[in-house]
C-alpha atoms as a PDB file:
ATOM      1  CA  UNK A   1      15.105  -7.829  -2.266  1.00  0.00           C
ATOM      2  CA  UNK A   2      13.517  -7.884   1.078  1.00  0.00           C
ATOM      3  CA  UNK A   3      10.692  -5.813   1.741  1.00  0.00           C
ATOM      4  CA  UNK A   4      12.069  -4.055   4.968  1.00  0.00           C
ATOM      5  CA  UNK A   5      15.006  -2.127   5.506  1.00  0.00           C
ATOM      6  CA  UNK A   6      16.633  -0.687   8.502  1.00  0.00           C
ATOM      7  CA  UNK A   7      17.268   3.020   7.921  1.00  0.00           C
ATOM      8  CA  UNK A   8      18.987   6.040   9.276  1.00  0.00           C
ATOM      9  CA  UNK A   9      17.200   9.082   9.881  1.00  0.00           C
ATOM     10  CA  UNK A  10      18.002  12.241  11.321  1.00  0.00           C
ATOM     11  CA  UNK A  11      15.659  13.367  14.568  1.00  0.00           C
ATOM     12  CA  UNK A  12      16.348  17.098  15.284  1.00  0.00           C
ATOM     13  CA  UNK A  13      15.440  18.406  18.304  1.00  0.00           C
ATOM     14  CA  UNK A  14      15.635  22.004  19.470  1.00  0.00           C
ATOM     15  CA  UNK A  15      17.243  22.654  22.773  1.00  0.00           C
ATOM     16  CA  UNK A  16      15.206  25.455  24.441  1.00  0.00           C
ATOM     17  CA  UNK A  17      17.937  26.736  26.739  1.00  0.00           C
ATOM     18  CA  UNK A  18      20.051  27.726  23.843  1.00  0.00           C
ATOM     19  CA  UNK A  19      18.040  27.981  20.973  1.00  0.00           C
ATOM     20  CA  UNK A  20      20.092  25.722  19.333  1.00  0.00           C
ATOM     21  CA  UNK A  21      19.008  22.298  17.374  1.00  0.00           C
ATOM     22  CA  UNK A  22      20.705  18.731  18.089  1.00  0.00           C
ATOM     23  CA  UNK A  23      20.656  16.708  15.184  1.00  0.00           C
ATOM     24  CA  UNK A  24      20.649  12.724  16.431  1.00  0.00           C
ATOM     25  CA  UNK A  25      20.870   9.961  14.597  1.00  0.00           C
ATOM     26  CA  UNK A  26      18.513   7.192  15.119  1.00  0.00           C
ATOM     27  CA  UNK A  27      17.050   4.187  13.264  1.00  0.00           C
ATOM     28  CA  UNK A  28      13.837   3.810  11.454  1.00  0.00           C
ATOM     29  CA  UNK A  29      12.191   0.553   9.186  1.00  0.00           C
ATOM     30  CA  UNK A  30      11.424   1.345   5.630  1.00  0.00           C
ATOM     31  CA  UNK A  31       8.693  -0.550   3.778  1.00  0.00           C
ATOM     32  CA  UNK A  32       9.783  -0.483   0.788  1.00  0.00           C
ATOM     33  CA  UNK A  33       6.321  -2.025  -0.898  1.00  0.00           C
ATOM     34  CA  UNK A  34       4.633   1.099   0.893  1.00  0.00           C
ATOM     35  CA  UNK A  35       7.277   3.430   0.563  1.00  0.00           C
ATOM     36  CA  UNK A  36       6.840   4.506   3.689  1.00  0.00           C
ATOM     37  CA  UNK A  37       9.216   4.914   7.269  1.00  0.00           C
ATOM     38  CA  UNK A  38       7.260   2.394   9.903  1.00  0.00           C
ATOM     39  CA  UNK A  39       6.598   4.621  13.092  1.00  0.00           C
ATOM     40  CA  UNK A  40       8.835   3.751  15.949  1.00  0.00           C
ATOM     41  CA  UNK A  41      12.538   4.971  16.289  1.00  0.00           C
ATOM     42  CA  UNK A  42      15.436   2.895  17.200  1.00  0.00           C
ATOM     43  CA  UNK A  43      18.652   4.622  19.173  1.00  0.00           C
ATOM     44  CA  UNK A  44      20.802   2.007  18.491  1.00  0.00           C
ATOM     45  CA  UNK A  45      20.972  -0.063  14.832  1.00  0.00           C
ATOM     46  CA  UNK A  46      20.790  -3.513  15.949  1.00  0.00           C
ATOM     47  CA  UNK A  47      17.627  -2.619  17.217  1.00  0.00           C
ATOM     48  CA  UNK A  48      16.068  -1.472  13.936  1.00  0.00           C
ATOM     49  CA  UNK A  49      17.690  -4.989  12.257  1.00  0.00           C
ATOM     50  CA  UNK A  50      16.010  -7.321  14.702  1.00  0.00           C
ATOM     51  CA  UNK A  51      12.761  -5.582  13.340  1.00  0.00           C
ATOM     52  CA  UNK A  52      13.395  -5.662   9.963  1.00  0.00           C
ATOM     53  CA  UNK A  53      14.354  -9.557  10.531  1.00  0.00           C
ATOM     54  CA  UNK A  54      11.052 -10.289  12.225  1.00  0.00           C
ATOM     55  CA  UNK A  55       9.350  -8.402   9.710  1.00  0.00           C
ATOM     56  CA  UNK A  56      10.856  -9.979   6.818  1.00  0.00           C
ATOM     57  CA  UNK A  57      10.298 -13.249   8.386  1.00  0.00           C
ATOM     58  CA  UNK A  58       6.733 -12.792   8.879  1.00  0.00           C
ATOM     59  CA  UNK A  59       6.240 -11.435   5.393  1.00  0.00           C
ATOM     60  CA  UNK A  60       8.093 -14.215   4.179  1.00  0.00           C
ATOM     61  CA  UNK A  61       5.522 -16.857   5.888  1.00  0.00           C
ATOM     62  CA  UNK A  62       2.748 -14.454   4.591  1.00  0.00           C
ATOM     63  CA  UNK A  63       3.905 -15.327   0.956  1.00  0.00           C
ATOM     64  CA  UNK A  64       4.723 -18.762   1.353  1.00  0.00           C
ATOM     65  CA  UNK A  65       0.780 -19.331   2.690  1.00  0.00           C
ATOM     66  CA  UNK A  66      -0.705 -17.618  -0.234  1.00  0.00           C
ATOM     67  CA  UNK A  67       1.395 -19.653  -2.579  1.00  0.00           C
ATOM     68  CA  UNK A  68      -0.514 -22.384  -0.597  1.00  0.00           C
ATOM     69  CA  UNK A  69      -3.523 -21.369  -1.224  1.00  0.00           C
ATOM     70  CA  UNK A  70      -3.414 -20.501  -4.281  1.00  0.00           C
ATOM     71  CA  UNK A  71      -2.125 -23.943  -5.702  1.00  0.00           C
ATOM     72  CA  UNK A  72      -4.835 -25.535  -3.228  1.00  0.00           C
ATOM     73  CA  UNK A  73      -7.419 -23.770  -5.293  1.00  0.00           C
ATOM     74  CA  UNK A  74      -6.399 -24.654  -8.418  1.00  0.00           C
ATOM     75  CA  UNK A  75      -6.117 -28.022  -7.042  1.00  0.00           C
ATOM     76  CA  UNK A  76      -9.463 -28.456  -5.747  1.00  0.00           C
ATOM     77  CA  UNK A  77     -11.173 -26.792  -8.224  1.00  0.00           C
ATOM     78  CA  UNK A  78     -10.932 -29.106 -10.542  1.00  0.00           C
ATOM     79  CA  UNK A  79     -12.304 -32.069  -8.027  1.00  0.00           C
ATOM     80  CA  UNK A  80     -15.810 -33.992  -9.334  1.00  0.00           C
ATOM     81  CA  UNK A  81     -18.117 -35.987  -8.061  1.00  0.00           C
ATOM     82  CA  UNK A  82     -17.411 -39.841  -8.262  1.00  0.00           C
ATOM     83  CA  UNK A  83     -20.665 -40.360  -9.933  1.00  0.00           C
ATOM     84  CA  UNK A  84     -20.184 -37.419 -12.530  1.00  0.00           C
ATOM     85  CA  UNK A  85     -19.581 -38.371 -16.249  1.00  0.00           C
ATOM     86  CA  UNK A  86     -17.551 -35.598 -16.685  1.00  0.00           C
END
């Protein structure tokens, strides 16, 4: 499951000349490691799903580099010296 999520939330605003409240729709990204709504609101939803698809991407990269790492340092950590007798 990918980490981020477009999302629809409902912004209410309240209309001063009428007292009245206008509930609008817009678009949010969920992170759903955080479990948290990113700030930033998106009026239309392709909006909000370019986001999440940069997002994902970069968290995707993220993981893929600390995989990396990690199997360079098991790698190297088990290097000796040439003259060792070990």
């Amino acid at each position: 499951m990918p980490r981020y999520r477009s999302v629809i939330v409902k912004f209410e605003e309240i209309d001063d000349s009428d007292s009245d409240s206008v509930i609008e729709p817009k678009w949010a990204v969920y992170d759903s490691e955080a479990g948290v709504v990113l700030s930033g609101l998106y009026a239309l939803p392709h909006e909000a799903e370019q986001r999440v698809a940069d997002l994902n991407k970069e968290y995707d990269v993220s993981l893929e580099v600390e995989e990396i790492k990690q199997s360079l340092d098991k790698s190297t950590s088990k290097i000796r010296h040439p003259g060792s007798k070990n």
